[in-house]
N, C-alpha and C. Protein backbone atom coordinates (compact mmCIF):
# COMPACT_ATOMS: atom_id res chain seq x y z
N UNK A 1 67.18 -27.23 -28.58
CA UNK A 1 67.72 -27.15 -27.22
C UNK A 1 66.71 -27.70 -26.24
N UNK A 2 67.24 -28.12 -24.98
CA UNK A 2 66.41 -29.21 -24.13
C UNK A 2 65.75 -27.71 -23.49
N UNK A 3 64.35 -28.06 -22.63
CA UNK A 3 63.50 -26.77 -21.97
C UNK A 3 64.25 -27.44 -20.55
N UNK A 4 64.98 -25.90 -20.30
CA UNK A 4 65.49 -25.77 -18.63
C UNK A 4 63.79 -26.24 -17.55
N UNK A 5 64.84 -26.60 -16.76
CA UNK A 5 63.39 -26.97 -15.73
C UNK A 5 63.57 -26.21 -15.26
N UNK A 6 61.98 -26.03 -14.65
CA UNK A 6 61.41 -25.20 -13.86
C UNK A 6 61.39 -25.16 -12.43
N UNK A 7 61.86 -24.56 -11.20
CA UNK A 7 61.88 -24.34 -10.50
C UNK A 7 60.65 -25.56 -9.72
N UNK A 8 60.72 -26.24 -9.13
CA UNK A 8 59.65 -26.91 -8.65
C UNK A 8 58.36 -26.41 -7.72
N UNK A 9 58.91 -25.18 -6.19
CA UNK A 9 57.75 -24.46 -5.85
C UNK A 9 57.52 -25.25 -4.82
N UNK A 10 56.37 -24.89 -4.64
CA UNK A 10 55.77 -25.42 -3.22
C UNK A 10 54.68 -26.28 -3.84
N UNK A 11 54.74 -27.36 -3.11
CA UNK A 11 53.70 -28.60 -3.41
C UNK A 11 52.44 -28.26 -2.46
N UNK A 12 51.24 -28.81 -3.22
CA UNK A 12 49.99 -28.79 -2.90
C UNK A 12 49.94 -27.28 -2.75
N UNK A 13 50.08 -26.22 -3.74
CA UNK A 13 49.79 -24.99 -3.38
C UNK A 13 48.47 -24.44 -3.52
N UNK A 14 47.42 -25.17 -3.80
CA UNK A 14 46.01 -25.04 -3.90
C UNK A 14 45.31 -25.80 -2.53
N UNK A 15 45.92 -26.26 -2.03
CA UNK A 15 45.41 -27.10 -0.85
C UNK A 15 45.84 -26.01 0.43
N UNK A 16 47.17 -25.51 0.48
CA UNK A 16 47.53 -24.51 1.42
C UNK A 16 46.64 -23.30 1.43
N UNK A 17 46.07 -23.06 0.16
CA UNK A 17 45.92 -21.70 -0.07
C UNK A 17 44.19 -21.58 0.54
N UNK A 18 43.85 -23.32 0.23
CA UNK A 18 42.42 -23.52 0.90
C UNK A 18 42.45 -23.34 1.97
N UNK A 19 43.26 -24.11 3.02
CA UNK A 19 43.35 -23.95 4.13
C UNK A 19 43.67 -22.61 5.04
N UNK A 20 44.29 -21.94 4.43
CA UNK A 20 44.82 -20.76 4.76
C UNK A 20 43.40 -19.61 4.75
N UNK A 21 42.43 -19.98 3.68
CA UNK A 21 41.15 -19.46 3.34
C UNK A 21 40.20 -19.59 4.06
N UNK A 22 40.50 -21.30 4.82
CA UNK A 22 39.04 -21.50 5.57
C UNK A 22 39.62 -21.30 7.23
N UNK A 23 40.81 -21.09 7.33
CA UNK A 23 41.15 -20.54 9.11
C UNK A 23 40.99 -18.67 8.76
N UNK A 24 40.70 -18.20 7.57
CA UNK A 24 41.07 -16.52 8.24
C UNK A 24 39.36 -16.66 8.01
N UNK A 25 38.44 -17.01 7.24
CA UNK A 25 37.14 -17.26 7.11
C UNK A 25 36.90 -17.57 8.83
N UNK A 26 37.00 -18.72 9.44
CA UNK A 26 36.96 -18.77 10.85
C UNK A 26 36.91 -17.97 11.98
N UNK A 27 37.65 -17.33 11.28
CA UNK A 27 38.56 -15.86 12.35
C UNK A 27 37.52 -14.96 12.13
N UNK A 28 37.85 -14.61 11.30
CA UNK A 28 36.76 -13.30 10.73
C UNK A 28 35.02 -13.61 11.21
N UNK A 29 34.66 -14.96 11.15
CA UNK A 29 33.64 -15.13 11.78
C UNK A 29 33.04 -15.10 13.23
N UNK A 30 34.15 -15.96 13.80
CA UNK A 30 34.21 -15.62 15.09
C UNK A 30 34.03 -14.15 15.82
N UNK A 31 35.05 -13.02 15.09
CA UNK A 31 35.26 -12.19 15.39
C UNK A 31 33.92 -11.28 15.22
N UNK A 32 33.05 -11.46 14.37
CA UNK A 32 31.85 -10.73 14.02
C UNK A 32 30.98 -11.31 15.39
N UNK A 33 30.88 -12.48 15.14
CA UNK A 33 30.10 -13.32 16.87
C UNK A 33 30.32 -12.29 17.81
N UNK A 34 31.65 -11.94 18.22
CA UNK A 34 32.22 -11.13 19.36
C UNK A 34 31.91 -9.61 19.28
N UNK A 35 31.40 -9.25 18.43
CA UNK A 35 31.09 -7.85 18.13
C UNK A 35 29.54 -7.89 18.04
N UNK A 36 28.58 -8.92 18.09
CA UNK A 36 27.68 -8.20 18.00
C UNK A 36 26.78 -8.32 19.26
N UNK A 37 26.97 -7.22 20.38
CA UNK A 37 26.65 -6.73 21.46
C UNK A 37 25.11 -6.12 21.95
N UNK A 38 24.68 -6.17 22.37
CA UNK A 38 23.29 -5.55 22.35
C UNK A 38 23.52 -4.12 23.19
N UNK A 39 22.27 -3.31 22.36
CA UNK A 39 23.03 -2.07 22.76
C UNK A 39 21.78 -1.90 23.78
N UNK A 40 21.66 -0.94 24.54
CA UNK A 40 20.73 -0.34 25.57
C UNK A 40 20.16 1.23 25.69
N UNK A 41 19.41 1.94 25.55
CA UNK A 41 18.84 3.01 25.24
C UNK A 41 18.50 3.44 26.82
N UNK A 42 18.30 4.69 26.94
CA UNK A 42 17.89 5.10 28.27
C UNK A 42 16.36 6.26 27.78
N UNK A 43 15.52 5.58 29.21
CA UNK A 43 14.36 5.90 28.30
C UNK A 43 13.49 6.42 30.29
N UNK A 44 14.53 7.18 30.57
CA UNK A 44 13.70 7.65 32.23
C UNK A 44 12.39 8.74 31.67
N UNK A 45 12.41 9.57 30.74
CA UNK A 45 11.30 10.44 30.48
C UNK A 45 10.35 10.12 29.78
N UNK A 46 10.13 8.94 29.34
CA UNK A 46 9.34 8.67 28.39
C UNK A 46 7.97 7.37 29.50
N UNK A 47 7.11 7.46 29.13
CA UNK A 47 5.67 7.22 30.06
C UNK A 47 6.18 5.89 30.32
N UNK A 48 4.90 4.83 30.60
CA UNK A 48 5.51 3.66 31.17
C UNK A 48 5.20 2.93 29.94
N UNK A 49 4.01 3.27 29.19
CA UNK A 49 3.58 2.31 27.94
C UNK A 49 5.01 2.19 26.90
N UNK A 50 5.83 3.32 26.81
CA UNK A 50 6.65 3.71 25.90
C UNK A 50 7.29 2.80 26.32
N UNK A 51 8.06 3.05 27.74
CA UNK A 51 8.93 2.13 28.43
C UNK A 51 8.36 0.34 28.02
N UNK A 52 7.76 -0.11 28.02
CA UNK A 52 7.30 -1.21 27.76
C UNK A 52 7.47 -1.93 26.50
N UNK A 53 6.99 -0.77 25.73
CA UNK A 53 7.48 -1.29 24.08
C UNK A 53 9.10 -1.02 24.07
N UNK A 54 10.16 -0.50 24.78
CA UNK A 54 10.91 0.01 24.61
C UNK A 54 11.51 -1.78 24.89
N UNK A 55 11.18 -1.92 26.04
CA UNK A 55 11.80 -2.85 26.83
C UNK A 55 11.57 -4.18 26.05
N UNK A 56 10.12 -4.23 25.70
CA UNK A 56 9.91 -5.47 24.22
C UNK A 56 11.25 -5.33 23.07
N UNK A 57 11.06 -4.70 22.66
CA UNK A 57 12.08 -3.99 21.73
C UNK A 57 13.55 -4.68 21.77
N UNK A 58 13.53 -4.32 22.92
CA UNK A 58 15.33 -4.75 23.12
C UNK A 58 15.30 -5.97 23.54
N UNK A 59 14.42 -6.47 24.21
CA UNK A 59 14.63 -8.21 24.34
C UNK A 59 14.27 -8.95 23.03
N UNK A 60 13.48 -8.36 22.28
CA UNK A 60 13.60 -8.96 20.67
C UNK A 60 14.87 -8.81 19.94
N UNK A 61 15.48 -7.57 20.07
CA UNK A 61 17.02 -7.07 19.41
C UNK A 61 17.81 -8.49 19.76
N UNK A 62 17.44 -8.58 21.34
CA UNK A 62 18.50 -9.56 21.99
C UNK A 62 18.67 -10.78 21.59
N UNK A 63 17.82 -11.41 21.25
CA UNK A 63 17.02 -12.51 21.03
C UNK A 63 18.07 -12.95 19.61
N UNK A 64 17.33 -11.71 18.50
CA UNK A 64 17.91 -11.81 17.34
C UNK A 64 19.42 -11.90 17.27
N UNK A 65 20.31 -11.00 18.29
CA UNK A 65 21.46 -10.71 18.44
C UNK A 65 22.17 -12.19 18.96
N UNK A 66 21.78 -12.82 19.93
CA UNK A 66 21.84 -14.20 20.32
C UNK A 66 21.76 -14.80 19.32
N UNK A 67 20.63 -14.90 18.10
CA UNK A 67 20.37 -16.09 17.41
C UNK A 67 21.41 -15.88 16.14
N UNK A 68 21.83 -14.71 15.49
CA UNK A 68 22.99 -14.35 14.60
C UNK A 68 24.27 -14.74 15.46
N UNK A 69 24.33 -14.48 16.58
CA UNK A 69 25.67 -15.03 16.87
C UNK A 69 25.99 -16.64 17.25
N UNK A 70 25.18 -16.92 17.43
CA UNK A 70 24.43 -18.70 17.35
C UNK A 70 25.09 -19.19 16.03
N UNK A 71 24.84 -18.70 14.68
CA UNK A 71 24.81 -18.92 13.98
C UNK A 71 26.21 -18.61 13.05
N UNK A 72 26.64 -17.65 13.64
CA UNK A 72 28.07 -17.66 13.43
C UNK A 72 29.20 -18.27 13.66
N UNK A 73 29.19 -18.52 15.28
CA UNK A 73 29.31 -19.44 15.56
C UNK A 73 29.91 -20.93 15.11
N UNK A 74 28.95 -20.75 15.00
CA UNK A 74 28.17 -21.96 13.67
C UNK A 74 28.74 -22.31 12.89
N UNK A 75 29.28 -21.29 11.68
CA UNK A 75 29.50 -21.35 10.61
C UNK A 75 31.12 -21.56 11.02
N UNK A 76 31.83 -20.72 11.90
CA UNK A 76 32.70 -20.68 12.45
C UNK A 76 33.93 -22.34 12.54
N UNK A 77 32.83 -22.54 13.30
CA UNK A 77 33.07 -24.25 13.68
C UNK A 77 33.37 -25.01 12.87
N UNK A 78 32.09 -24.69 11.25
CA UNK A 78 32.29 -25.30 10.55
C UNK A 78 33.54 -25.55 9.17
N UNK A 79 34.12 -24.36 9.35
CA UNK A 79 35.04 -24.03 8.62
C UNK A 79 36.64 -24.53 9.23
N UNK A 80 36.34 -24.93 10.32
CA UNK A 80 37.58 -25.61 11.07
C UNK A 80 37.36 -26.55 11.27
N UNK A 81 36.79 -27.34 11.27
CA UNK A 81 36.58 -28.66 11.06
C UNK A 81 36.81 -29.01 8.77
N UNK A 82 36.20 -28.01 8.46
CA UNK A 82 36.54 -28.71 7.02
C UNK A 82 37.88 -28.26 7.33
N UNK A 83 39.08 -27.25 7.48
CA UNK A 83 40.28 -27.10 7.56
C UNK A 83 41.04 -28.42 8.10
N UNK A 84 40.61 -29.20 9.24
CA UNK A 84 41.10 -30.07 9.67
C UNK A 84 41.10 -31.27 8.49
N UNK A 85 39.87 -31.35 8.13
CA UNK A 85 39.53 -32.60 7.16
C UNK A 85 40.60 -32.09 5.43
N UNK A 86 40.64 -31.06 5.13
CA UNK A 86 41.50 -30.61 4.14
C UNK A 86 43.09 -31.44 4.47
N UNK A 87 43.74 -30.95 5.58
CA UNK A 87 44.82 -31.18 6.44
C UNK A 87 45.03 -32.42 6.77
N UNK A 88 44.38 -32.87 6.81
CA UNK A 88 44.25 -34.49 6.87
C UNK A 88 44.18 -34.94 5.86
N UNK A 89 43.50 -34.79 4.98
CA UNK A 89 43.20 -35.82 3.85
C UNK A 89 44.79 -35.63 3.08
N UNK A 90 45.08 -34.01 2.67
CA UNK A 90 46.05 -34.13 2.09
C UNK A 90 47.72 -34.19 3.20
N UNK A 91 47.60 -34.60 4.34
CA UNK A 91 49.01 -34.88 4.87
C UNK A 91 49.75 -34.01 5.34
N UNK A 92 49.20 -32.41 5.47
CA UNK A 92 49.83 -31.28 6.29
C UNK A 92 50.19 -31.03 7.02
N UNK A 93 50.91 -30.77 8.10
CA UNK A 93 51.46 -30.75 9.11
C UNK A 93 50.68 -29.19 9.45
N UNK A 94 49.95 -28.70 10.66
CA UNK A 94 49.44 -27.81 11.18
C UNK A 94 50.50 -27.21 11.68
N UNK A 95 50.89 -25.87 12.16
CA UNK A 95 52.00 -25.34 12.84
C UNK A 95 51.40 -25.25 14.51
N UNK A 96 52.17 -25.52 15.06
CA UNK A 96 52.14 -25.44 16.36
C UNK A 96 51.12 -24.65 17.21
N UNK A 97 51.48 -23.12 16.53
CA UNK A 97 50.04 -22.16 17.05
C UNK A 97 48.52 -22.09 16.83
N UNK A 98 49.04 -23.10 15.31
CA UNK A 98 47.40 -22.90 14.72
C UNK A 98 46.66 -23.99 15.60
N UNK A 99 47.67 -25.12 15.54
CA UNK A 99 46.78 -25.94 16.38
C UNK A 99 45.85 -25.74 17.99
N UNK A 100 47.16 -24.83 18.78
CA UNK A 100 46.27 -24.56 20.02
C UNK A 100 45.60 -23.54 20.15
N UNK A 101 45.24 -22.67 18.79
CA UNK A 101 44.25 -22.05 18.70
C UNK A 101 43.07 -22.62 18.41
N UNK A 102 42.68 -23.92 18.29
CA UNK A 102 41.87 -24.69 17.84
C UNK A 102 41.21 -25.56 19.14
N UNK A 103 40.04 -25.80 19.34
CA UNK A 103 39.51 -27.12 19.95
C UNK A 103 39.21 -28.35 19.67
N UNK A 104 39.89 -29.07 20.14
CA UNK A 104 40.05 -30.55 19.38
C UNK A 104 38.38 -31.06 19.84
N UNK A 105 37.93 -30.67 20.51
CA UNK A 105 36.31 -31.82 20.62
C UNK A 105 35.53 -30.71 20.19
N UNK A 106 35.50 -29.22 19.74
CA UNK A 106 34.06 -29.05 19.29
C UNK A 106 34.30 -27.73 17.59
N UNK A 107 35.65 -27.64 17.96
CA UNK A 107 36.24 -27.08 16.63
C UNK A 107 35.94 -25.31 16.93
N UNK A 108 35.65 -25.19 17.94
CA UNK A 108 35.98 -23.88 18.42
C UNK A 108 37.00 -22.66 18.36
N UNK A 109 37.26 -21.85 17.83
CA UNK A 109 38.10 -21.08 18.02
C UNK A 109 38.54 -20.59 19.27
N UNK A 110 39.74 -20.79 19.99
CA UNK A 110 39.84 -20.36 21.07
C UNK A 110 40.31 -18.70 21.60
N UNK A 111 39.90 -18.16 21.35
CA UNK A 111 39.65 -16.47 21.85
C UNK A 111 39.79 -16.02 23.22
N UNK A 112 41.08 -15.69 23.75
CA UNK A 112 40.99 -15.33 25.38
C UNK A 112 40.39 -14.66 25.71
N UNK A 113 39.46 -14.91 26.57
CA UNK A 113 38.60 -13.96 27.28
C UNK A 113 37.29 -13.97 26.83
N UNK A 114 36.74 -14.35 25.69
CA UNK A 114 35.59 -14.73 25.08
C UNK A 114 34.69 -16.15 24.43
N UNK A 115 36.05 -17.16 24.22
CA UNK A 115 35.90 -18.36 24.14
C UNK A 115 36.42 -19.48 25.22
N UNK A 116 37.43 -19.17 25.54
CA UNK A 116 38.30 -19.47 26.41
C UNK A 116 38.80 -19.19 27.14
N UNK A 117 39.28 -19.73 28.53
CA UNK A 117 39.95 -19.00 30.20
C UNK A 117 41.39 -20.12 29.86
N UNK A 118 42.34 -19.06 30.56
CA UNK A 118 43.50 -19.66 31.11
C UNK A 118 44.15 -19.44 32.02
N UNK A 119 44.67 -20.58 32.60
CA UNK A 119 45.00 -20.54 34.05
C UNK A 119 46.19 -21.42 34.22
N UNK A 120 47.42 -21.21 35.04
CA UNK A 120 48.37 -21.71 35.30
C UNK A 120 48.17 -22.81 36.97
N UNK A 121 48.47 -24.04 36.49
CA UNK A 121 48.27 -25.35 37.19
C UNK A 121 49.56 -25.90 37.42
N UNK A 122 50.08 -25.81 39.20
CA UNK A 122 50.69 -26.87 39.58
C UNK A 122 50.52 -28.00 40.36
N UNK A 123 50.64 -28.95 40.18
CA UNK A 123 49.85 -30.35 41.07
C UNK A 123 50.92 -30.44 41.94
N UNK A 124 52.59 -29.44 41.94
CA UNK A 124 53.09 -30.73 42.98
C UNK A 124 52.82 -29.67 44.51
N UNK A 125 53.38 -30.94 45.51
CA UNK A 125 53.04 -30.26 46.63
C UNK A 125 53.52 -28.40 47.33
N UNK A 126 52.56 -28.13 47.33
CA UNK A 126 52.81 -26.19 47.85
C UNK A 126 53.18 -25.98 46.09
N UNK A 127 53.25 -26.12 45.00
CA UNK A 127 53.73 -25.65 44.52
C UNK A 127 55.01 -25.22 44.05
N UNK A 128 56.01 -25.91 44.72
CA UNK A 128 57.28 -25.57 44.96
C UNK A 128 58.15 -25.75 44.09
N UNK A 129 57.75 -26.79 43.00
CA UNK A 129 58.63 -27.03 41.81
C UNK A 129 58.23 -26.14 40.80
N UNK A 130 58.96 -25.46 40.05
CA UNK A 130 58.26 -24.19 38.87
C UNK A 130 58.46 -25.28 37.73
N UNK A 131 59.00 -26.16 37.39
CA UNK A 131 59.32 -26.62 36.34
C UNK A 131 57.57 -27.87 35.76
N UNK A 132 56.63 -27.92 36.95
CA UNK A 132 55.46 -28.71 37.17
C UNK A 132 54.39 -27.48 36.80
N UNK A 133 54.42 -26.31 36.33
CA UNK A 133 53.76 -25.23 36.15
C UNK A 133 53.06 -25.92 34.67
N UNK A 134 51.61 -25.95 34.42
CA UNK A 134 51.37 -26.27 33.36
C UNK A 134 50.45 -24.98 32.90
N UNK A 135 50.32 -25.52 31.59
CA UNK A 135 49.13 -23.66 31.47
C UNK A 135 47.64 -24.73 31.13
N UNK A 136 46.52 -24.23 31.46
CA UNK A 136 45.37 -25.32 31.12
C UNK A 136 44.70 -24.02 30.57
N UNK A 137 44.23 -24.11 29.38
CA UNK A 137 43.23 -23.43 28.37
C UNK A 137 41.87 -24.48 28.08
N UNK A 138 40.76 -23.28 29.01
CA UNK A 138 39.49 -24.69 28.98
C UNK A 138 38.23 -23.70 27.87
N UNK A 139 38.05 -24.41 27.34
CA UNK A 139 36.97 -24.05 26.36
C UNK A 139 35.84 -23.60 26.62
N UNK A 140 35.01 -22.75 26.94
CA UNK A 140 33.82 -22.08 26.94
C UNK A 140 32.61 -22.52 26.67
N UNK A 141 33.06 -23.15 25.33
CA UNK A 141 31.72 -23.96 24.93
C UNK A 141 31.30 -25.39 24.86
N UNK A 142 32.52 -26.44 25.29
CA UNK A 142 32.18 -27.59 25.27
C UNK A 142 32.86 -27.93 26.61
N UNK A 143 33.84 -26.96 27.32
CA UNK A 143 34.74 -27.12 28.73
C UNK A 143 35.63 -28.27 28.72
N UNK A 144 35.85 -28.65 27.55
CA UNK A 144 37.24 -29.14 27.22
C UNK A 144 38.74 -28.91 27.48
N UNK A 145 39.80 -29.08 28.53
CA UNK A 145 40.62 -28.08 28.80
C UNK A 145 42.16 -28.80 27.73
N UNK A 146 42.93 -27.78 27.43
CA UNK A 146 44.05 -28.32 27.20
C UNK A 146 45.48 -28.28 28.20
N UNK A 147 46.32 -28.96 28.11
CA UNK A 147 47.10 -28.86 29.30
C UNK A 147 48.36 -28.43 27.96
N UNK A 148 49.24 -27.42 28.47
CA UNK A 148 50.58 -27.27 27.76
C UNK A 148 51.68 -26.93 29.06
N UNK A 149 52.89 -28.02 29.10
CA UNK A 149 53.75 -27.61 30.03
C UNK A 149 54.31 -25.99 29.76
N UNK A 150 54.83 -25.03 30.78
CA UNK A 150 55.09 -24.38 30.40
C UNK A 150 56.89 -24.58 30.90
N UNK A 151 57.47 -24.97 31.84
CA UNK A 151 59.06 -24.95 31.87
C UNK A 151 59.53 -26.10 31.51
N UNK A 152 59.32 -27.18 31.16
CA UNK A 152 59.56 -28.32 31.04
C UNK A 152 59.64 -28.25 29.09
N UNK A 153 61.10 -28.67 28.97
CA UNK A 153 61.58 -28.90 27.68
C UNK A 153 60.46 -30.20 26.54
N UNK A 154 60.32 -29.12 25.46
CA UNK A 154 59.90 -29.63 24.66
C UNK A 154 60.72 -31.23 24.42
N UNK A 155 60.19 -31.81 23.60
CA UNK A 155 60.47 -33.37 23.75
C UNK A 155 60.44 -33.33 21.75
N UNK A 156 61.73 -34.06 21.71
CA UNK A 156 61.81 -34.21 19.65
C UNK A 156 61.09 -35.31 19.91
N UNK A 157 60.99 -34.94 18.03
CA UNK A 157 60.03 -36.28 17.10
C UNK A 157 60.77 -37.07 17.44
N UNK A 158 59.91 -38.31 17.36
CA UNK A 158 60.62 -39.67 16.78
C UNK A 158 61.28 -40.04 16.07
N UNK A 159 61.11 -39.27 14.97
CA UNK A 159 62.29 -39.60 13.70
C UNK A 159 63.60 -39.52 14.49
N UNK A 160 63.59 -38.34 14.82
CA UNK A 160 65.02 -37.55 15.59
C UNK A 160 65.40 -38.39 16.31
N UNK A 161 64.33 -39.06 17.34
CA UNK A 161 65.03 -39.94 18.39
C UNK A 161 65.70 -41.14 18.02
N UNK A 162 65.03 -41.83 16.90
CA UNK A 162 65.31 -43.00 16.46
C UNK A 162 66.66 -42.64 15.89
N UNK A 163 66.69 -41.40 15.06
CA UNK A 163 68.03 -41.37 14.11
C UNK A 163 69.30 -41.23 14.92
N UNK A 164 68.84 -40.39 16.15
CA UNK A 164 70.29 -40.23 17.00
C UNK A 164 70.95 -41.30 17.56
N UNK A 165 69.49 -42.09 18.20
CA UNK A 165 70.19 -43.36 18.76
C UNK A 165 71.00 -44.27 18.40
N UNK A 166 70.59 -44.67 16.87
CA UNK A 166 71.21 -45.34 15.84
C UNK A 166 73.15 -45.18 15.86
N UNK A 167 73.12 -43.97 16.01
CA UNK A 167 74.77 -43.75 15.62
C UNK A 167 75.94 -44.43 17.14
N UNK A 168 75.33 -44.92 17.89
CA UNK A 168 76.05 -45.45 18.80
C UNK A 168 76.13 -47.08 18.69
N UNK A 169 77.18 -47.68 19.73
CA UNK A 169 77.89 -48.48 19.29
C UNK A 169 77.10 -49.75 19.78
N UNK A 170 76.66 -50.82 19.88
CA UNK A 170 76.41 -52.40 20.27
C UNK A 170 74.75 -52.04 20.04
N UNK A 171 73.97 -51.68 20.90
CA UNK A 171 72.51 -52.22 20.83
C UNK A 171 72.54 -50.45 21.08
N UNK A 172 71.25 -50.74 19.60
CA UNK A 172 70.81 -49.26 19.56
C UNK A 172 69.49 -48.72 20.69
N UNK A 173 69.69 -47.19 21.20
CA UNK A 173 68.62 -47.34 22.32
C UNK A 173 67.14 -47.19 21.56
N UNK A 174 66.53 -47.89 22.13
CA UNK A 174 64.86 -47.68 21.74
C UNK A 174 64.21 -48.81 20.54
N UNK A 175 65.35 -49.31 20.02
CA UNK A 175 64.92 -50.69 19.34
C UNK A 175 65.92 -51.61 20.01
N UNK A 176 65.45 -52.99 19.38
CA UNK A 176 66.22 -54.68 19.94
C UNK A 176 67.30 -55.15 19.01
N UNK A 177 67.45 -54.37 18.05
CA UNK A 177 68.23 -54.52 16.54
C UNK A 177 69.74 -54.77 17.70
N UNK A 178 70.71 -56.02 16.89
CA UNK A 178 72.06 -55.88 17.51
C UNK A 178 73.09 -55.32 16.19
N UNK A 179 74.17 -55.31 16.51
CA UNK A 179 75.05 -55.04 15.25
C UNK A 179 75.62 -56.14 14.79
N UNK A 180 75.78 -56.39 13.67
CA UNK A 180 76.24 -57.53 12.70
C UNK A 180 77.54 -58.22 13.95
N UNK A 181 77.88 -59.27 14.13
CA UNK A 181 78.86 -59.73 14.28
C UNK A 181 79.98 -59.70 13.66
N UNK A 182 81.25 -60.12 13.69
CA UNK A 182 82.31 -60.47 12.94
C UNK A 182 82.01 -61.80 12.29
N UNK A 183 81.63 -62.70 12.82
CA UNK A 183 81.69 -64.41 12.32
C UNK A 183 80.29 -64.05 10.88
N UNK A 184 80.07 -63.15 10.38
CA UNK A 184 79.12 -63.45 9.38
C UNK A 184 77.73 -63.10 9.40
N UNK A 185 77.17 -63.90 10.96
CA UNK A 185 75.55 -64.57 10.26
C UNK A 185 75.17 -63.14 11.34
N UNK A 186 74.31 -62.65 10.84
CA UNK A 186 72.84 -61.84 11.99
C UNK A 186 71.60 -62.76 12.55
N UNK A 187 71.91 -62.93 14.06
CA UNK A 187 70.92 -63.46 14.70
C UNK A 187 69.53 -62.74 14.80
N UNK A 188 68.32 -63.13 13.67
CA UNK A 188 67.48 -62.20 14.10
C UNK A 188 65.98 -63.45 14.34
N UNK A 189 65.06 -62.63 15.33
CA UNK A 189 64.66 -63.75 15.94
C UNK A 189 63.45 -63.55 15.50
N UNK A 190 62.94 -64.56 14.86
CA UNK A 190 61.06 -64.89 14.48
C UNK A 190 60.54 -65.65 14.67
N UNK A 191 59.66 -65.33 14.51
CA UNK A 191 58.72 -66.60 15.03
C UNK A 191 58.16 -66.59 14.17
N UNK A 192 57.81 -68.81 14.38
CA UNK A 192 57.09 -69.96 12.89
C UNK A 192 56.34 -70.00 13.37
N UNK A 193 55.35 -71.20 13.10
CA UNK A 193 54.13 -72.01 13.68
C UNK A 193 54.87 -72.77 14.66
N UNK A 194 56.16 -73.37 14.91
CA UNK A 194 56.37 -74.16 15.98
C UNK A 194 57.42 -73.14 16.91
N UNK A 195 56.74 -71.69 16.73
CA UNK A 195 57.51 -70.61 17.84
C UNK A 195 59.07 -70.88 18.10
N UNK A 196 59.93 -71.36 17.38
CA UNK A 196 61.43 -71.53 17.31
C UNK A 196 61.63 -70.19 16.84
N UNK A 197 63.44 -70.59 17.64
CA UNK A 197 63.87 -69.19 16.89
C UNK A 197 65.01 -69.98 15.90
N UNK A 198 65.44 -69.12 14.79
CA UNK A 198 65.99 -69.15 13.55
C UNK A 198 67.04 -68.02 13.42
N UNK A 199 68.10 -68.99 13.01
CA UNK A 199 69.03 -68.32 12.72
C UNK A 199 69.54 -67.80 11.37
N UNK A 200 69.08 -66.93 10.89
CA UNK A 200 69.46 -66.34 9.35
C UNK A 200 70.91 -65.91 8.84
N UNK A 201 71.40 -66.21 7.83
CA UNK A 201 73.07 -65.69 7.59
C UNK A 201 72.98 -64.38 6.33
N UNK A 202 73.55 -64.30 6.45
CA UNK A 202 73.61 -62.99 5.40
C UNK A 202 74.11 -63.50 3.88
């Protein structure tokens, strides 16, 4: 007997599963960056020498606390940028959110309130049109901003546009293509070395 096939599955499922590995790796890094706070001791009864080493003390903590989160950071960055290069190499399509959680010039995680500010931008005059409302998310660490309309209708792919246009009648919108004639031949126009145009028949 012939072997039933197998269900086919999801393609590149070792490539998703990377990617999926090196954005919660990201996250999780970031998120440690954001937690590690320097703490502060209260030290009114204790002499002034004490106070002194006290005060050494915590600007060394700080120092260190700065240079681990430096470094996280760091690592942070680096794990979204290989995510991108994964995503790319193999042809993925990013989902919408993941992307504007991302910084396109320094590979930043964007974190409200800790990586990133956002602020709602209208350019037209007084403000008066709501549909000109954009949202701008500017980056913290390289001040890169992104602009996303916020009332103004999303806009389809190209595929979409091209395919819809197609189904209407004489000259399709968005290409020069005409429709076949009745008499036979399709006039389509190229150019030789002596820049004539040519008439091709079917």
């Amino acid at each position: 007997m012939a072997k039933s096939k197998s269900s086919p599955g999801v393609q590149n499922r070792a490539i998703f599963s990377r990617a999926s590995y090196l954005y919660q790796a990201a996250t999780y890094l970031s998120q440690c960056a954001a937690a590690s706070t320097s703490t502060k001791s209260s030290s009114s009864d204790n002499t002034q020498q004490q106070q002194q080493q006290q005060q050494q003390q915590q600007r060394q903590q700080q120092r260190q606390q700065q240079r681990q989160k430096k470094q996280l950071r760091n690592l942070s960055r680096r794990a979204i940028s290989e995510l991108r290069a994964v995503t790319r190499k193999a042809q993925i399509r990013q989902s919408q959110p993941l992307k504007r959680s991302l910084c396109t010039a320094c590979n930043t995680l964007l974190v409200e309130g800790e990586t990133c500010q956002s602020t709602v931008e209208n350019a037209s005059r007084g403000g008066r049109k709501p549909w000109a409302d954009v949202l701008v998310v500017r980056c913290l660490a390289c001040g890169r901003p992104k602009r996303f309309p916020v009332s103004a209708p999303r806009q389809t792919r190209a595929a979409l546009r091209q395919s819809g246009s197609g189904s209407g009648d004489g000259v399709s919108k968005g290409s020069g293509e005409q429709d076949t004639p009745r008499g036979g031949t399709f006039p389509l126009m190229q150019r030789n070395d002596s820049d004539r145009e040519v008439e091709m028949k079917i």
